[in-house]
Protein backbone atom coordinates (compact mmCIF):
# COMPACT_ATOMS: atom_id res chain seq x y z
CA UNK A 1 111.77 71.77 109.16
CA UNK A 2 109.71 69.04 107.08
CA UNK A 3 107.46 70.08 104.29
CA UNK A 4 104.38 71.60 105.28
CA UNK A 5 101.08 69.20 104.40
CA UNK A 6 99.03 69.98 101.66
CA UNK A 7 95.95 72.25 102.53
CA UNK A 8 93.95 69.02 101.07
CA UNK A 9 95.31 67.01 103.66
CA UNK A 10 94.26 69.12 106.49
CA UNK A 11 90.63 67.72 108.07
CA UNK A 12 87.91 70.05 107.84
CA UNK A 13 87.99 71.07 111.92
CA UNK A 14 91.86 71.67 111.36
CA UNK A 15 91.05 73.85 108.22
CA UNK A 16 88.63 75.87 109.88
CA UNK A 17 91.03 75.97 113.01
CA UNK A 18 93.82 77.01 111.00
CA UNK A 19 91.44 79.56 109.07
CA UNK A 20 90.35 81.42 112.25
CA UNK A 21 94.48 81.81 113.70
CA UNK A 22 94.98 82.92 110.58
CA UNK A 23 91.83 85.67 111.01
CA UNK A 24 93.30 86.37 114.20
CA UNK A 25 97.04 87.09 113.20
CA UNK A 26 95.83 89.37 110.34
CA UNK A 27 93.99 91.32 112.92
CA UNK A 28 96.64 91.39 115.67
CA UNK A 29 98.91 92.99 112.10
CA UNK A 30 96.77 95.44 111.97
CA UNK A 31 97.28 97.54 115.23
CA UNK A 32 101.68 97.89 113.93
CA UNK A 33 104.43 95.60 113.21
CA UNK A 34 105.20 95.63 116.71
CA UNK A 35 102.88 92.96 117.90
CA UNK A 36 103.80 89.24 118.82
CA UNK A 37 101.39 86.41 116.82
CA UNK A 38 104.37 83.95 117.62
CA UNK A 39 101.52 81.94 120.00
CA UNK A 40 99.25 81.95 117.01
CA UNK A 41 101.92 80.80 114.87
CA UNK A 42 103.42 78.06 117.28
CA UNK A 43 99.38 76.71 117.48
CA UNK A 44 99.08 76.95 113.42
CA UNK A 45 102.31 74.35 113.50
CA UNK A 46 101.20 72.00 116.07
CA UNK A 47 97.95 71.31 113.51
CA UNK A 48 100.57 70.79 110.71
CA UNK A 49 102.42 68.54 113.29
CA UNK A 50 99.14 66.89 113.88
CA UNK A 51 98.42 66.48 110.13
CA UNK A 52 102.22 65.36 109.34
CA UNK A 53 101.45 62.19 112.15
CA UNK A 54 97.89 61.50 110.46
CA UNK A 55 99.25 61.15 107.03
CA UNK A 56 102.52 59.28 108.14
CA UNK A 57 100.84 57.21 110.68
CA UNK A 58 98.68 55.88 106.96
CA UNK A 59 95.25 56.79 108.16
């Protein structure tokens, strides 16, 4: 897997997006380590996917 982008290279809509899965997985840890956040993670890498194009694309 490629490096992840820098946090400064994340827009502010993908920070706060990124922010509030992160909210959300911390939460769904909280009721036992049995719980999936593998759909939280999977949408947390398609904004670093999203970033990695911006940046490589030179915009």
């Amino acid at each position: 897997m490629a490096d992840r982008p820098a946090w400064s290279d994340f827009t502010a809509g993908e920070k706060a997006r990124v922010a509030a899965l992160t909210a959300r997985m911390a939460k769904r840890g909280l009721a036992g380590p049995g719980v999936d956040v593998s759909d939280l993670k999977r949408k947390v890498e398609r904004i670093e996917d999203q970033a990695r194009k911006r940046i490589a694309g030179g915009k």
